[in-house]
N, C-alpha and C. Protein backbone atom coordinates (compact mmCIF):
# COMPACT_ATOMS: atom_id res chain seq x y z
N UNK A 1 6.19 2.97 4.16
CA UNK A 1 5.95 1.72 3.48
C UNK A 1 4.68 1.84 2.64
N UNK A 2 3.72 2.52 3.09
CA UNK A 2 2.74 2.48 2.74
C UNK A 2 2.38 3.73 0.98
N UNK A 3 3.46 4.66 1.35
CA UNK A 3 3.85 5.56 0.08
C UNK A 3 4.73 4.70 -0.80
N UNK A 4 5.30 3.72 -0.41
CA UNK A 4 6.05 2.86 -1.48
C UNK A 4 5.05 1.52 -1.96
N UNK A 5 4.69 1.61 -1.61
CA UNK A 5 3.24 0.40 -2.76
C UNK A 5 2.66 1.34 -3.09
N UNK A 6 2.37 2.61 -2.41
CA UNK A 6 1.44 3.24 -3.13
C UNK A 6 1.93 3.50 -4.67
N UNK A 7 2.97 4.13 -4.75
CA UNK A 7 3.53 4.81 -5.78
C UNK A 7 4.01 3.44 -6.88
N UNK A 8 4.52 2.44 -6.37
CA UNK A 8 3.93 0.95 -7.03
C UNK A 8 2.81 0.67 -8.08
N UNK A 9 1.87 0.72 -7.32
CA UNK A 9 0.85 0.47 -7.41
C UNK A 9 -0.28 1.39 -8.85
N UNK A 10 0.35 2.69 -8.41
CA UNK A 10 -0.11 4.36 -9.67
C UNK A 10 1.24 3.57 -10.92
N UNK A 11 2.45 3.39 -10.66
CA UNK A 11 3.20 3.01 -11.92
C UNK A 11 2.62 1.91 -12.62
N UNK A 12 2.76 0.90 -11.90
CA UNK A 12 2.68 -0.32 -12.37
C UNK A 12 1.01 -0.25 -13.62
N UNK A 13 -0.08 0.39 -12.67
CA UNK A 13 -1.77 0.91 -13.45
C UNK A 13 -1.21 1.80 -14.54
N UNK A 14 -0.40 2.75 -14.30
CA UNK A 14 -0.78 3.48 -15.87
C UNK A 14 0.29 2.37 -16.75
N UNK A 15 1.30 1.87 -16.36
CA UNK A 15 2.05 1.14 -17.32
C UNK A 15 1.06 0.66 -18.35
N UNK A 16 0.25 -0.71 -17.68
CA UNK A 16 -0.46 -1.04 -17.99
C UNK A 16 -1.77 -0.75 -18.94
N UNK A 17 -2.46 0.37 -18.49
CA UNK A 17 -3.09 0.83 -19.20
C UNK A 17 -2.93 1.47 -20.22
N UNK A 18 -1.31 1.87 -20.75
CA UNK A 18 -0.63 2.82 -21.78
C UNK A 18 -0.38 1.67 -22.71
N UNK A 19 0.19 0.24 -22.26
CA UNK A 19 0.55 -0.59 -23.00
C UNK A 19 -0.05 -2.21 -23.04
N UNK A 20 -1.12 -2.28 -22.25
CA UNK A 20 -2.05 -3.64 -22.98
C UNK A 20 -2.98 -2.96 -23.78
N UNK A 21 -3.69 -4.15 -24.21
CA UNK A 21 -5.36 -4.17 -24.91
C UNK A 21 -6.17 -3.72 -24.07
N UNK A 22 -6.90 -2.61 -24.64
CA UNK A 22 -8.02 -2.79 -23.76
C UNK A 22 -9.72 -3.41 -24.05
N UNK A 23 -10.81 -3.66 -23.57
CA UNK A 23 -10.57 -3.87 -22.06
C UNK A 23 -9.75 -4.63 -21.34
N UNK A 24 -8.93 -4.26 -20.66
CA UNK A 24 -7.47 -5.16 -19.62
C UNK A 24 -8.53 -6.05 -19.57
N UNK A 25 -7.79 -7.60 -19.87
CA UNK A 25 -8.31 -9.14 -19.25
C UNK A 25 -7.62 -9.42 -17.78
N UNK A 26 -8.22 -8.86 -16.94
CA UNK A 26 -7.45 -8.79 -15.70
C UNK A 26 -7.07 -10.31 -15.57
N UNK A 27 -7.94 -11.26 -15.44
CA UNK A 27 -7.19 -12.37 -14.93
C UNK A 27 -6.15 -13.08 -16.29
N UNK A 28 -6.45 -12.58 -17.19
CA UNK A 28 -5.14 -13.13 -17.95
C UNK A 28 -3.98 -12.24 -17.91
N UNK A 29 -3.83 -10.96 -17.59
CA UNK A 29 -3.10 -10.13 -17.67
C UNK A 29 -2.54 -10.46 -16.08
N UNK A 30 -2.97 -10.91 -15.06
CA UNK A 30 -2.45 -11.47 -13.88
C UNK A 30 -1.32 -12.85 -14.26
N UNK A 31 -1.85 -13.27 -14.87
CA UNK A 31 -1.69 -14.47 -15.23
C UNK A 31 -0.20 -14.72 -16.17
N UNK A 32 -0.53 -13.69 -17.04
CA UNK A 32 0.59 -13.11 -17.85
C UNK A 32 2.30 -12.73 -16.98
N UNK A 33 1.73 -12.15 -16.08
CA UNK A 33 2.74 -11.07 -14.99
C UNK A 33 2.87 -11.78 -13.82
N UNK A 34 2.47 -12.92 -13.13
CA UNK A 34 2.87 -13.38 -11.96
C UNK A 34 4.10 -13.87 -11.82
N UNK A 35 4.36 -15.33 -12.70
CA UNK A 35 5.30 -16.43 -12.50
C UNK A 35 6.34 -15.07 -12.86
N UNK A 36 6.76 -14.06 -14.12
CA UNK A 36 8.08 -13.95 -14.23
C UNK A 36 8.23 -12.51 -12.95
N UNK A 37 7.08 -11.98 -12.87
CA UNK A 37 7.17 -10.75 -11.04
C UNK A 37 7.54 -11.76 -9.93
N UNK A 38 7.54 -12.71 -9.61
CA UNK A 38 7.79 -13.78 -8.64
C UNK A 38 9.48 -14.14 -8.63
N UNK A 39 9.58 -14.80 -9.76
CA UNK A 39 11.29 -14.42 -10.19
C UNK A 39 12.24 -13.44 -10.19
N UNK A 40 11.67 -12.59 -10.75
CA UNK A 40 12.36 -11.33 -10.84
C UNK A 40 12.71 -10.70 -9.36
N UNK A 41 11.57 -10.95 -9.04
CA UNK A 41 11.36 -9.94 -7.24
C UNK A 41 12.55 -10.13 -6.70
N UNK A 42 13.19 -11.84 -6.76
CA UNK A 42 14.49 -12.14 -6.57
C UNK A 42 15.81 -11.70 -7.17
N UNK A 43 15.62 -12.16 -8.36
CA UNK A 43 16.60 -11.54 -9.23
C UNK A 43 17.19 -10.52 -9.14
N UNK A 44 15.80 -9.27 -9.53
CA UNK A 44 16.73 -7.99 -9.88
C UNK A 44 17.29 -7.19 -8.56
N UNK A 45 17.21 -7.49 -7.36
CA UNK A 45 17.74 -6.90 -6.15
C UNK A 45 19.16 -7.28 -6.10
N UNK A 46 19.38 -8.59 -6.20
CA UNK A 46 20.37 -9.47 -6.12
C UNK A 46 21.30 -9.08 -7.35
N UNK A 47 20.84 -8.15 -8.45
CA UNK A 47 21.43 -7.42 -9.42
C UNK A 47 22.50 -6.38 -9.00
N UNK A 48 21.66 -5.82 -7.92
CA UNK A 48 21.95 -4.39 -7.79
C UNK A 48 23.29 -3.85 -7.71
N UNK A 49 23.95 -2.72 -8.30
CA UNK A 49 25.38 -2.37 -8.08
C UNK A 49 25.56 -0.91 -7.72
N UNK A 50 26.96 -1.18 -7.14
CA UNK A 50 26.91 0.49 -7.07
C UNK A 50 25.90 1.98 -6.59
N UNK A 51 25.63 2.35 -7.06
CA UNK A 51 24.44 3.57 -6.11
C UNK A 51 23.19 3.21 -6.09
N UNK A 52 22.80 2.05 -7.10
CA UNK A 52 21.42 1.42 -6.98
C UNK A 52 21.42 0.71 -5.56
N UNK A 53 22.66 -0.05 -5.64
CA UNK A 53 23.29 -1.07 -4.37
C UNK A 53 23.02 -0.49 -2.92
N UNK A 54 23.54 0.71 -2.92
CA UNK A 54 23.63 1.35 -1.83
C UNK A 54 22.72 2.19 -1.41
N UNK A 55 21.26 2.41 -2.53
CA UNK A 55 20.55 2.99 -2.42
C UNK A 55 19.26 2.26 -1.23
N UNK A 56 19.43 0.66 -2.16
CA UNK A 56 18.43 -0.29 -1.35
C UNK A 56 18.84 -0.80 -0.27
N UNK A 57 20.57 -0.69 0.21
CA UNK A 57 20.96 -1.26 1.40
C UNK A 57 20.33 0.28 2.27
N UNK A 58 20.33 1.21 1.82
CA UNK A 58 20.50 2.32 2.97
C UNK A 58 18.69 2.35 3.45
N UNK A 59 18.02 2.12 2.23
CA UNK A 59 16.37 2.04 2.69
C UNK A 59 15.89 0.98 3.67
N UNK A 60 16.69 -0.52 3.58
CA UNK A 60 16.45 -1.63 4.23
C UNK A 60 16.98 -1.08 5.48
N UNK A 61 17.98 -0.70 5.77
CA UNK A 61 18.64 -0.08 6.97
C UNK A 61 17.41 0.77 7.17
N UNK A 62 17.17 1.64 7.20
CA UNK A 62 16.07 2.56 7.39
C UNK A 62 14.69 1.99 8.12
N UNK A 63 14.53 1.13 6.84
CA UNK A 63 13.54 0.57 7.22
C UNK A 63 13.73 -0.10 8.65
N UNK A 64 14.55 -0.85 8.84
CA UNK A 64 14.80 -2.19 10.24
C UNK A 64 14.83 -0.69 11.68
N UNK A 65 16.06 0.45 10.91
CA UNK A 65 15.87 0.92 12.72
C UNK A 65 14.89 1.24 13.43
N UNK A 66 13.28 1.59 11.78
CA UNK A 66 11.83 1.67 12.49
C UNK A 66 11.25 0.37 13.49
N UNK A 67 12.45 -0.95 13.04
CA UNK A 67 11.27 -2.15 13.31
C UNK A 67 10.60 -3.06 12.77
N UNK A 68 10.77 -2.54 11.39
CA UNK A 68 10.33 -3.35 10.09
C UNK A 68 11.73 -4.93 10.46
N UNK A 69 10.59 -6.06 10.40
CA UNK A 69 11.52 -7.19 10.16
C UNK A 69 12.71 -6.87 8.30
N UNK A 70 13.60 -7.46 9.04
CA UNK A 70 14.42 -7.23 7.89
C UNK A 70 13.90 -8.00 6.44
N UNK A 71 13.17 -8.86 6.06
CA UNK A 71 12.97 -9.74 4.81
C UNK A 71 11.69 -8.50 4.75
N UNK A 72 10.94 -8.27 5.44
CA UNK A 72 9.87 -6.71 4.71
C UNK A 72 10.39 -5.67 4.51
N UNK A 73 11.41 -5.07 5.00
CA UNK A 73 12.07 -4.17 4.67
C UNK A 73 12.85 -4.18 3.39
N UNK A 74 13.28 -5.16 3.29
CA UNK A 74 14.31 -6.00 2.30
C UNK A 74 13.22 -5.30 0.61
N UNK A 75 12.02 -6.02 0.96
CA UNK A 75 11.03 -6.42 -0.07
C UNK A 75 10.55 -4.88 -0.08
N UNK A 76 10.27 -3.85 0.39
CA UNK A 76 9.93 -2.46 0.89
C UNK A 76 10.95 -1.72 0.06
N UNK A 77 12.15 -1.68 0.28
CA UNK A 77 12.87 -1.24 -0.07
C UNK A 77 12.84 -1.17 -2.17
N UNK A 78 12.73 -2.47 -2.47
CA UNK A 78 12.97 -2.85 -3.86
C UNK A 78 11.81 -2.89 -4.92
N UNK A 79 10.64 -2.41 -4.05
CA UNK A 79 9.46 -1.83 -4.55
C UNK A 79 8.99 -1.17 -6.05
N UNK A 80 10.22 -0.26 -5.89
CA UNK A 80 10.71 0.71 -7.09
C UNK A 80 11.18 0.22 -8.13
N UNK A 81 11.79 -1.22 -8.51
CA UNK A 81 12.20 -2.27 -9.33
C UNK A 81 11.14 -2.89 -9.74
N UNK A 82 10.03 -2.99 -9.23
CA UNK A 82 9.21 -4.12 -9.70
C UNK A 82 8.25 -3.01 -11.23
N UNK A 83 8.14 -2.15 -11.40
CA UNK A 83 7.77 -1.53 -12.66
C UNK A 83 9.00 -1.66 -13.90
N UNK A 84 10.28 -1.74 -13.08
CA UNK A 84 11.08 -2.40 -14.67
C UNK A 84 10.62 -3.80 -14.61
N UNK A 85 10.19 -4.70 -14.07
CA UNK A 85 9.62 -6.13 -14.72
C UNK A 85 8.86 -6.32 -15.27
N UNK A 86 7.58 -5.22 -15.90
CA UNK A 86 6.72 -5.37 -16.26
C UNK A 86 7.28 -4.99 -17.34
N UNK A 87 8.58 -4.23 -18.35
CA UNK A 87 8.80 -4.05 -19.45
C UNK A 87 9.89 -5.51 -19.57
N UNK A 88 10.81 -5.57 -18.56
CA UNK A 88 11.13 -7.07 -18.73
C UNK A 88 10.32 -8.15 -19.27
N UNK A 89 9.35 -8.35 -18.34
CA UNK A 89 8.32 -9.19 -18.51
C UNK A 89 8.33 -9.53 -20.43
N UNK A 90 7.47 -7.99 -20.62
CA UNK A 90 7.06 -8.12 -22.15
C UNK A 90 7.90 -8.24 -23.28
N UNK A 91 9.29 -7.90 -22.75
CA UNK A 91 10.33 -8.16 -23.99
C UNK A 91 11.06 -9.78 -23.68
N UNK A 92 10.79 -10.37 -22.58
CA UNK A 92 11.07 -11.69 -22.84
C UNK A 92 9.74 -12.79 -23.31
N UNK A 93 8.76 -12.32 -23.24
CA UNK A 93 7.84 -12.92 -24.11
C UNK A 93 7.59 -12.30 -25.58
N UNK A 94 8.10 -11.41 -26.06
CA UNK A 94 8.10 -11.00 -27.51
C UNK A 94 8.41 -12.18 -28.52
N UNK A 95 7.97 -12.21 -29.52
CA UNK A 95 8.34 -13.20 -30.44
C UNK A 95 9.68 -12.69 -31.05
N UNK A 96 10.45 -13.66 -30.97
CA UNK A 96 11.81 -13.65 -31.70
C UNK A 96 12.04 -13.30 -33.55
């Protein structure tokens, strides 16, 4: 669990740093990325098909026979999705 935020965590920073302004306005750039990462977190799991599908059912499984409550495991598992929201993110706020 702890290698899956990690590796989160290294994507999500260089994203960021490759594609805002810098100096990063952290609290607007939080600010920017919460409400639609909050949505999405839901969304794009509830997307999932086929080998993506079966990829995150087999990690949540994984996860629970350690012990992990199933809604952290759930969220553990889909970890790896939350760096496509941050290009989501920016192409649904693009100007039309």
């Amino acid at each position: 669990m702890y290698l899956e935020s990690r590796k989160l965590v290294e994507r999500a920073s260089r994203w960021l740093l490759r594609h805002r302004e810098r100096p990063l306005p952290v609290g607007a750039t939080v600010k920017f990325f919460a409400a639609p990462f909050a949505e999405l977190a839901v969304a794009l799991p509830a997307y999932a098909r086929g080998g993506e599908r079966a990829r995150l059912d087999a990690a949540t499984a994984e996860y629970e026979t350690r012990g992990v409550p199933t809604d952290l495991a759930t969220r553990i598992a889909t970890l790896d999705l939350l760096p496509d929201r941050v290009d989501i993110t920016e192409l649904a706020a693009a100007p039309q």
